[in-house]
N, C-alpha and C. Protein backbone atom coordinates (compact mmCIF):
# COMPACT_ATOMS: atom_id res chain seq x y z
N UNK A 1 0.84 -1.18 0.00
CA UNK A 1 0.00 0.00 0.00
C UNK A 1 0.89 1.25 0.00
N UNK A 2 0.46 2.31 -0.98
CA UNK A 2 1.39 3.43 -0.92
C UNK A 2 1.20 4.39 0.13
N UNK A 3 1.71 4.98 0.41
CA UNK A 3 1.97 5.87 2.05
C UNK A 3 1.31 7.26 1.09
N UNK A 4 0.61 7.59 1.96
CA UNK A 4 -0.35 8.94 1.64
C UNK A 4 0.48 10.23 2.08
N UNK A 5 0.55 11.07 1.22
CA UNK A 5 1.41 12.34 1.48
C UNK A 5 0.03 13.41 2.42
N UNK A 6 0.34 14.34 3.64
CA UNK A 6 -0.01 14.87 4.02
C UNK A 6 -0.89 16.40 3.07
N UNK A 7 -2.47 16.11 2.99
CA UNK A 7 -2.69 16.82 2.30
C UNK A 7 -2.85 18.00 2.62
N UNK A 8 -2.10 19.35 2.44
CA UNK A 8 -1.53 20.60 1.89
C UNK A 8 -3.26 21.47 2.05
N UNK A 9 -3.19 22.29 2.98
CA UNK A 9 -4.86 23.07 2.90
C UNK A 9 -4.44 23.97 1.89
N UNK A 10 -5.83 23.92 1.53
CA UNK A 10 -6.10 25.34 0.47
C UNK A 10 -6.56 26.44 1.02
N UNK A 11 -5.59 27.38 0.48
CA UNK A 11 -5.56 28.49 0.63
C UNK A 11 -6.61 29.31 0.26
N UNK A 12 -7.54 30.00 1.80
CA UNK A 12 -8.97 30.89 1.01
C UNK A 12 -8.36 32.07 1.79
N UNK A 13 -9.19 33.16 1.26
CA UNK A 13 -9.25 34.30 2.39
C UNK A 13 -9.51 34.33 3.62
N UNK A 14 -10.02 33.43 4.19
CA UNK A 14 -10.27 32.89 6.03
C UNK A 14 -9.09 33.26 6.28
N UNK A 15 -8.07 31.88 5.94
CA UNK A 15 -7.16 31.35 6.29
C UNK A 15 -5.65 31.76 5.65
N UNK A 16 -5.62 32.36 4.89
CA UNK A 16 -4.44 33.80 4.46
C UNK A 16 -3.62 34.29 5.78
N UNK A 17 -2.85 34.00 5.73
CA UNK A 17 -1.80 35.24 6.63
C UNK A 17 -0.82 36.08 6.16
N UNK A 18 -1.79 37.31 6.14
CA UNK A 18 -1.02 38.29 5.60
C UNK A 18 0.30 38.66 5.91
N UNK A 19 0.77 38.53 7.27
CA UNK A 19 2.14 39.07 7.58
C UNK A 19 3.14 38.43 7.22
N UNK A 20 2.79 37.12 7.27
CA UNK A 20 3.79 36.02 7.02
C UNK A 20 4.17 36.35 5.01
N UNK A 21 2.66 36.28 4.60
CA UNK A 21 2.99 36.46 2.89
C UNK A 21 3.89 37.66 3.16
N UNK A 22 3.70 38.88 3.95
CA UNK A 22 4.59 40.11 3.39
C UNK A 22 5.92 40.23 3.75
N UNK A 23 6.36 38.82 5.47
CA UNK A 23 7.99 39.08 5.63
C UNK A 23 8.50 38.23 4.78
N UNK A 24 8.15 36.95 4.29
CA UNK A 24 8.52 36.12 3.53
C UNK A 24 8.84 37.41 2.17
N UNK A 25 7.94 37.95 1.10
CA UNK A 25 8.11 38.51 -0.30
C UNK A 25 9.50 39.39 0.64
N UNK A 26 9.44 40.28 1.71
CA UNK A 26 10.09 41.09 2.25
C UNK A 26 11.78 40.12 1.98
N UNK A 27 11.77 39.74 2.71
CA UNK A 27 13.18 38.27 2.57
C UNK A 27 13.63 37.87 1.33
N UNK A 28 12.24 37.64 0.16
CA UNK A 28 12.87 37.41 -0.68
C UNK A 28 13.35 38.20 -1.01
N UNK A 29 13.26 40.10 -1.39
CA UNK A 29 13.56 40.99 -2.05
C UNK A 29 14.83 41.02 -1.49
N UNK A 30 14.88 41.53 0.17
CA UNK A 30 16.17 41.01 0.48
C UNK A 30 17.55 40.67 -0.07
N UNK A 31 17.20 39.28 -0.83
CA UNK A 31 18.36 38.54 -1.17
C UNK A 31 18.68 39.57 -2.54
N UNK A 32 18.04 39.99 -3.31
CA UNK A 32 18.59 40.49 -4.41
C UNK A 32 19.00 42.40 -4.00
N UNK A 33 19.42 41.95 -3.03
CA UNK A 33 20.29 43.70 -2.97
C UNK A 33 21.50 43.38 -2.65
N UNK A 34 22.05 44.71 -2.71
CA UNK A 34 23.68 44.99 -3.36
C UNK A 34 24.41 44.47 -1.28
N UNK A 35 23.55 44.49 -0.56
CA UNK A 35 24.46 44.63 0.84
C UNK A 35 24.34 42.87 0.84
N UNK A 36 23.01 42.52 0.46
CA UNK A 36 23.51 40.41 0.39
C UNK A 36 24.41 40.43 -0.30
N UNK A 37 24.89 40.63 -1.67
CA UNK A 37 25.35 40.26 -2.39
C UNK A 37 27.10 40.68 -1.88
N UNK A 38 27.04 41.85 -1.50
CA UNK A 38 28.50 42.24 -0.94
C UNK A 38 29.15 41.57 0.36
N UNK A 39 27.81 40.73 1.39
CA UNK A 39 28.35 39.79 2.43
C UNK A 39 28.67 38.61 1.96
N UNK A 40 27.74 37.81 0.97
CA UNK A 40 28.07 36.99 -0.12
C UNK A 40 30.01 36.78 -0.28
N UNK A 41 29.94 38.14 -1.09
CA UNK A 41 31.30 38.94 -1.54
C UNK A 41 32.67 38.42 -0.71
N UNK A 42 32.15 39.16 0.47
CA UNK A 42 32.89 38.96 1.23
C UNK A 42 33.98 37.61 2.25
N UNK A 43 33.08 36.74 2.42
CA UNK A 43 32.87 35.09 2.31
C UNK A 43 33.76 34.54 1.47
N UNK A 44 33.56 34.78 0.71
CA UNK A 44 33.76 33.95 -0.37
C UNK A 44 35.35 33.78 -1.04
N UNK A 45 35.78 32.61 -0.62
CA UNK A 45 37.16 32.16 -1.19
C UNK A 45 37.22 31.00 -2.55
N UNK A 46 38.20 31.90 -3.34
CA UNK A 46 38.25 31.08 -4.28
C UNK A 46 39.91 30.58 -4.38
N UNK A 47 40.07 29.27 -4.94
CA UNK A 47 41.22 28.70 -5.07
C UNK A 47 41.37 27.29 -6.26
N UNK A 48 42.22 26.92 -6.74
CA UNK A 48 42.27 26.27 -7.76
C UNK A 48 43.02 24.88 -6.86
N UNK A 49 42.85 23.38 -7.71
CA UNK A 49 42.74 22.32 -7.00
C UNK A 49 43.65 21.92 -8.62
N UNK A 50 43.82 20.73 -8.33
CA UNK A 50 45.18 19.64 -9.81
C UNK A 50 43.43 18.49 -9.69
N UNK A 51 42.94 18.60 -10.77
CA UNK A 51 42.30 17.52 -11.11
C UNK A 51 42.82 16.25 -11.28
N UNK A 52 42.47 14.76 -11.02
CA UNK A 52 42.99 13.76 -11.45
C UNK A 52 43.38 13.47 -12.40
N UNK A 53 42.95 14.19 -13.55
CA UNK A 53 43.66 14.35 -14.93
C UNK A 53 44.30 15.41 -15.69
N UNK A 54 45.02 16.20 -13.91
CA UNK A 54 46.02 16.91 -14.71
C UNK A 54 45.60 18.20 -14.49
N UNK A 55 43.99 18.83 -14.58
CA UNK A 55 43.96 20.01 -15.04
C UNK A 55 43.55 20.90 -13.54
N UNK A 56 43.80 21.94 -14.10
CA UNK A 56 43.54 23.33 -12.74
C UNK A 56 41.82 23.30 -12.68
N UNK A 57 40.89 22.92 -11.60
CA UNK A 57 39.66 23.42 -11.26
C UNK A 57 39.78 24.37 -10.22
N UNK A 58 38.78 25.42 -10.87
CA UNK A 58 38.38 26.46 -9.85
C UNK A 58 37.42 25.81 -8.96
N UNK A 59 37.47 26.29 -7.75
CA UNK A 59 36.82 26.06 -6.81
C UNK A 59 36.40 27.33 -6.25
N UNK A 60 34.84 27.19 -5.38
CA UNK A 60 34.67 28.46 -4.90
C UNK A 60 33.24 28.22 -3.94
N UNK A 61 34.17 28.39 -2.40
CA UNK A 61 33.01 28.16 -1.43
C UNK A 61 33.13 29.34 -0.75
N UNK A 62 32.61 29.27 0.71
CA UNK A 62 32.02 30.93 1.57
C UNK A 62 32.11 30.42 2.91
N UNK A 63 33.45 31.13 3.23
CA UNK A 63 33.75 30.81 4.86
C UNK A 63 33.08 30.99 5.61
N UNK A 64 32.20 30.39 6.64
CA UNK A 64 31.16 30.66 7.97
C UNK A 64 32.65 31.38 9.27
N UNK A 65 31.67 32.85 9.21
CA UNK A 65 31.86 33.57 9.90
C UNK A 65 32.06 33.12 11.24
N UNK A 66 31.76 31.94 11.70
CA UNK A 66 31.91 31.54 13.44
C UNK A 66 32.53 30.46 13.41
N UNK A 67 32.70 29.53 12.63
CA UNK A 67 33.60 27.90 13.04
C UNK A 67 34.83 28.23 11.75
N UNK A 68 34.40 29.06 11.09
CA UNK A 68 35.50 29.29 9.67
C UNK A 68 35.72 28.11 8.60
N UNK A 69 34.56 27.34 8.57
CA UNK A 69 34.85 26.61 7.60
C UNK A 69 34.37 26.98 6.42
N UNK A 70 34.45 26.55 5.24
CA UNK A 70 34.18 26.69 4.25
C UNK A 70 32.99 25.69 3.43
N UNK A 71 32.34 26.10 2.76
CA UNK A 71 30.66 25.28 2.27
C UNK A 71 30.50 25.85 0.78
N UNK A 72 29.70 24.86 0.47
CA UNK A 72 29.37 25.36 -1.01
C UNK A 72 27.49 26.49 -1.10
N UNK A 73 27.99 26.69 -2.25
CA UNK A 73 26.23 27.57 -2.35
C UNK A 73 25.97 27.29 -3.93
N UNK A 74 25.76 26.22 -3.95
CA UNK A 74 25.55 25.94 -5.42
C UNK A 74 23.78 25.54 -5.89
N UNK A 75 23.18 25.43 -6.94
CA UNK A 75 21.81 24.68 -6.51
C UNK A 75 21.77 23.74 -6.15
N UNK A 76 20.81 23.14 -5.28
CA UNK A 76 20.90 21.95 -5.02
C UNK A 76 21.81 21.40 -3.68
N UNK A 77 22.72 22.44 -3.38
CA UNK A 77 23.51 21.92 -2.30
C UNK A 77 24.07 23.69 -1.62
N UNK A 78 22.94 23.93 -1.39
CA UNK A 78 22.95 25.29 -0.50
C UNK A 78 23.46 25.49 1.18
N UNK A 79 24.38 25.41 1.39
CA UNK A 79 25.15 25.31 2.47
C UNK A 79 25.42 26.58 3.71
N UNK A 80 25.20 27.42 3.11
CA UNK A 80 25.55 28.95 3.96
C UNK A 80 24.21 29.51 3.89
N UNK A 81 24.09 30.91 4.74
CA UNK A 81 23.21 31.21 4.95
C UNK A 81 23.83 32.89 5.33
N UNK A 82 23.18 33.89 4.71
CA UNK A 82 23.21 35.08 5.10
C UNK A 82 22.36 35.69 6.73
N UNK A 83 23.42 35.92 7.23
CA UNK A 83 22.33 36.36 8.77
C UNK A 83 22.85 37.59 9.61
N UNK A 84 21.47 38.37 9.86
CA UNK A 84 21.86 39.45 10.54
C UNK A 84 22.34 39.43 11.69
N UNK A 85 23.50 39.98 11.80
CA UNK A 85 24.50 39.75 13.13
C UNK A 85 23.22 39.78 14.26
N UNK A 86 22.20 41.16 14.09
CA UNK A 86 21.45 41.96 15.26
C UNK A 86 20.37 41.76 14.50
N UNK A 87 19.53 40.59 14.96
CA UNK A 87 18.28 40.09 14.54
C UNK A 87 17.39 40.93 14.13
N UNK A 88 16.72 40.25 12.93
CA UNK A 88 15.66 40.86 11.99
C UNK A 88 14.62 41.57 13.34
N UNK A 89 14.29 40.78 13.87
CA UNK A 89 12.94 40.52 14.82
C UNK A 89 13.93 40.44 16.40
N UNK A 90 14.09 41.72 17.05
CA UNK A 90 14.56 41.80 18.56
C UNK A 90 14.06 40.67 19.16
N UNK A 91 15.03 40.11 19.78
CA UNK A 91 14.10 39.37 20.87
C UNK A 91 14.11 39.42 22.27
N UNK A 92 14.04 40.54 22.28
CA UNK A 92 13.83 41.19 23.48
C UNK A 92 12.20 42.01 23.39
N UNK A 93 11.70 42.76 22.24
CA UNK A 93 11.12 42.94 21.90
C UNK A 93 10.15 42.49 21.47
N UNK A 94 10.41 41.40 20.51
CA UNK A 94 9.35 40.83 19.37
C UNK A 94 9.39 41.86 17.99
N UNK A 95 8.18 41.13 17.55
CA UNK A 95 7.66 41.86 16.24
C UNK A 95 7.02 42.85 16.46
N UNK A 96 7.83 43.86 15.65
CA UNK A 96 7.58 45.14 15.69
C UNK A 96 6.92 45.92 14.23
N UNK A 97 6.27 47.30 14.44
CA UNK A 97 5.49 47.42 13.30
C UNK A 97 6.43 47.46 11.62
N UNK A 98 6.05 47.14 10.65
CA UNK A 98 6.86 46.96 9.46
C UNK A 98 7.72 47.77 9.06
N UNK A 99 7.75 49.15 9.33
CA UNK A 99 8.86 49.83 9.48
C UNK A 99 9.99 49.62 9.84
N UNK A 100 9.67 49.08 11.27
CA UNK A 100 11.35 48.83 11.95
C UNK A 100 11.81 47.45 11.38
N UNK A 101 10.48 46.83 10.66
CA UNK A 101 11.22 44.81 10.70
C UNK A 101 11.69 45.64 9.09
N UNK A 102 11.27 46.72 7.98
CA UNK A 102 12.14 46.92 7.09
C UNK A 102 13.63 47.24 7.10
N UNK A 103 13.20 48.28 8.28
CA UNK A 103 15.23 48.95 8.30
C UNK A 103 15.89 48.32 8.76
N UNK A 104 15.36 46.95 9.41
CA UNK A 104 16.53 46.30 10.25
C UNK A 104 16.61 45.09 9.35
N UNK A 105 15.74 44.76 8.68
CA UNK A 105 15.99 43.85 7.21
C UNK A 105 17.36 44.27 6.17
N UNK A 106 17.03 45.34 5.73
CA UNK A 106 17.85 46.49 4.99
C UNK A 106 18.62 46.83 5.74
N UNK A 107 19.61 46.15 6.31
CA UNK A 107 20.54 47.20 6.91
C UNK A 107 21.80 47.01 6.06
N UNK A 108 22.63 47.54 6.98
CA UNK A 108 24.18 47.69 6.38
C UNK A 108 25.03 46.17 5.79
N UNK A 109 26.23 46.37 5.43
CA UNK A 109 26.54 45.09 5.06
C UNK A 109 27.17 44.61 6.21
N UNK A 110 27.67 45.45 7.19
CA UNK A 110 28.40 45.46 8.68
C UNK A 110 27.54 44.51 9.68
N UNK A 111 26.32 44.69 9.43
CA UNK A 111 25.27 43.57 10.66
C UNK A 111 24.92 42.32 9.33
N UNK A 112 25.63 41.90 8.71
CA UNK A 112 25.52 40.95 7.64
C UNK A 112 26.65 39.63 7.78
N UNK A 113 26.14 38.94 8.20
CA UNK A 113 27.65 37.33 7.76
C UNK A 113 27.18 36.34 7.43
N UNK A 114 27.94 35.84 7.26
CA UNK A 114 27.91 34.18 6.29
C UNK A 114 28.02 33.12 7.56
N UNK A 115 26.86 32.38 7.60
CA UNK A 115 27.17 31.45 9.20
C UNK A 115 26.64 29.83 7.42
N UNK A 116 27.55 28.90 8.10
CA UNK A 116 27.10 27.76 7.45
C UNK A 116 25.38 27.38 7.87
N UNK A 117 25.11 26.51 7.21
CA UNK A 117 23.61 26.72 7.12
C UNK A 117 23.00 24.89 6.63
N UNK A 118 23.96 23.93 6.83
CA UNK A 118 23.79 22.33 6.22
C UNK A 118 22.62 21.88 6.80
N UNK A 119 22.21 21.11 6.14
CA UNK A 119 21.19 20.19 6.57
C UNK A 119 21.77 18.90 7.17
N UNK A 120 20.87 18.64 8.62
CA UNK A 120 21.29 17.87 9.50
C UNK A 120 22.43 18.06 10.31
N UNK A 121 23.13 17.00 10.53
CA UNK A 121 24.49 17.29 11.19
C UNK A 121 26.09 16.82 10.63
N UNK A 122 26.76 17.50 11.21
CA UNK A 122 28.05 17.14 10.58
C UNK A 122 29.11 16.35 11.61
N UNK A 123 29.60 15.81 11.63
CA UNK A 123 30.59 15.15 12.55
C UNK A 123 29.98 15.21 14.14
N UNK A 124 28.85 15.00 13.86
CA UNK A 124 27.92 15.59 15.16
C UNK A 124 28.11 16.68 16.02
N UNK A 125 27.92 18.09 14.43
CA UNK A 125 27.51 19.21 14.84
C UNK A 125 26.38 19.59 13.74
N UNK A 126 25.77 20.32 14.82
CA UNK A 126 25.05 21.61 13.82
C UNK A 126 25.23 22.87 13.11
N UNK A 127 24.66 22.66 11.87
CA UNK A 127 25.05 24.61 11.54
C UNK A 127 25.53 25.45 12.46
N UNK A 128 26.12 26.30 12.23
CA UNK A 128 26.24 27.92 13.02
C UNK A 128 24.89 28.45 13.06
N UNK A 129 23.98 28.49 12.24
CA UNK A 129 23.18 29.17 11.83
C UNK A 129 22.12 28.23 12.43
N UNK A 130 21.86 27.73 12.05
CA UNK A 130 21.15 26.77 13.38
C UNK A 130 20.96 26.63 14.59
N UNK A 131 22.41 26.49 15.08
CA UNK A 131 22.60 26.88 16.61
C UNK A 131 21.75 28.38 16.66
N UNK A 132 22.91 29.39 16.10
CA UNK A 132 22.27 30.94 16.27
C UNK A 132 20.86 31.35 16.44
N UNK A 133 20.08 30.54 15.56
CA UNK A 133 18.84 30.71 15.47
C UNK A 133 17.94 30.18 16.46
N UNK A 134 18.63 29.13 17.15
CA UNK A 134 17.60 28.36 18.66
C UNK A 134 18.26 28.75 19.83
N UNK A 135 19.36 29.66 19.77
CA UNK A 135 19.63 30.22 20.75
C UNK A 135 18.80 31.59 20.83
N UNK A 136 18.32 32.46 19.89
CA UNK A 136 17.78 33.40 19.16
C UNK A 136 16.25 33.37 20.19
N UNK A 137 16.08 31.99 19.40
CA UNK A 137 14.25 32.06 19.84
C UNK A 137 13.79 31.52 21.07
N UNK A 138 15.16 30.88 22.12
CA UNK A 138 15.12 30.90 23.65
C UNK A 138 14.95 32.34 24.17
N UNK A 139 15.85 32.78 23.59
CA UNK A 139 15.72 34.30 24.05
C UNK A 139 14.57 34.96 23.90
N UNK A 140 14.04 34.82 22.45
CA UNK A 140 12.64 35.56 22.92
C UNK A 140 11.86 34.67 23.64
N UNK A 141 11.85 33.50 23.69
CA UNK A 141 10.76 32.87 24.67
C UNK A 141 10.71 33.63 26.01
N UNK A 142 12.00 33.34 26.55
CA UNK A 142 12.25 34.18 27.80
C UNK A 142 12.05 35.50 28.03
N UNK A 143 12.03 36.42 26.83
CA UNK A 143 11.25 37.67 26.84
C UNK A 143 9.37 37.82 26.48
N UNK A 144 9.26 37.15 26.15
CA UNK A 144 8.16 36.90 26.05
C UNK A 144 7.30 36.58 27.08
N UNK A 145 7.70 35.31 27.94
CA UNK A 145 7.71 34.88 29.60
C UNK A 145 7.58 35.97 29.88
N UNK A 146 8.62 37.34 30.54
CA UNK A 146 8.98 38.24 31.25
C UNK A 146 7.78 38.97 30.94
N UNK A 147 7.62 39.53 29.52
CA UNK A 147 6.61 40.22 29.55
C UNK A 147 4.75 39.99 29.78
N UNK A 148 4.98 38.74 29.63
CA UNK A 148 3.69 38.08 30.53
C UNK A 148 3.29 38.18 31.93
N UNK A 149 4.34 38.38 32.85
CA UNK A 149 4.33 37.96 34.27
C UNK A 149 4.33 39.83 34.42
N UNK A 150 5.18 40.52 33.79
CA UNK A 150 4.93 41.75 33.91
C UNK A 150 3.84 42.51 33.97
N UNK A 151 2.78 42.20 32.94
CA UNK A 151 1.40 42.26 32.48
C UNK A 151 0.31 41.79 33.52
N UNK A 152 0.49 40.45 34.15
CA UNK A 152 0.01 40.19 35.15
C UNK A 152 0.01 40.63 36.29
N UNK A 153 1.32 41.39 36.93
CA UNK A 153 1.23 42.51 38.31
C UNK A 153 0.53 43.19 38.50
């Protein structure tokens, strides 16, 4: 018997979430500006290798900013990950009105690095970017907590 794939709701106006459609398009636009592309830039080492038959291949991966290794970003085997040093979304704060989640989207290339970004684990570790990110959203849990119990006094 074939295993049934989880069926996917359809999308009506009920059930739309607007914010999510607008940080997601927001993220994507993101990637195609000149400050990704210059942290990209930055990352990025290239070096030539002796093929088994002799010849010079270029090679060209993107050092993670925190363990310093090096990963590919090719299709199909997308390895790094662009991340704002000083989170999109405070988490101390939360989500804030679209203004501030723009300018702090858009920022400089200075709050911009290259953290590796693999799927699963490696020598039994995780991404940088991985880690970063569940250390990230402890933190707002715990602000979040705070501001609950605050609310309640």
């Amino acid at each position: 018997m074939a295993k049934s794939k989880k069926a996917k709701a359809k999308q009506t106006h009920e059930n739309f979430d607007v914010k999510s459609f607008v940080e997601k398009t927001l993220r994507g636009a993101f990637k195609k500006t000149p400050m990704y592309h210059e942290a990209k830039r930055r990352a990025k080492r290239e070096f030539f290798e002796e093929s088994k038959h002799g010849k010079l291949m270029r090679r060209v991966h993107f050092e993670c900013a925190s363990c310093k290794g090096l990963f590919f970003d090719r299709k199909g085997a997308k390895e790094i990950a662009i991340d704002h040093i000083l989170p999109v979304v405070d988490v101390e704060v939360g989500s804030a009105d679209y203004h501030t989640y723009i300018q702090r989207l858009f920022c400089s290339v200075d709050n911009l690095q290259c953290l590796c970004n693999f799927k699963g684990e490696r020598d039994g570790k995780k991404s940088c970017h991985k880690i970063k990110t569940a250390e990230e959203n402890v933190q707002r849990r715990e602000a979040e907590a705070r501001r609950k119990l605050e609310k309640q006094e």
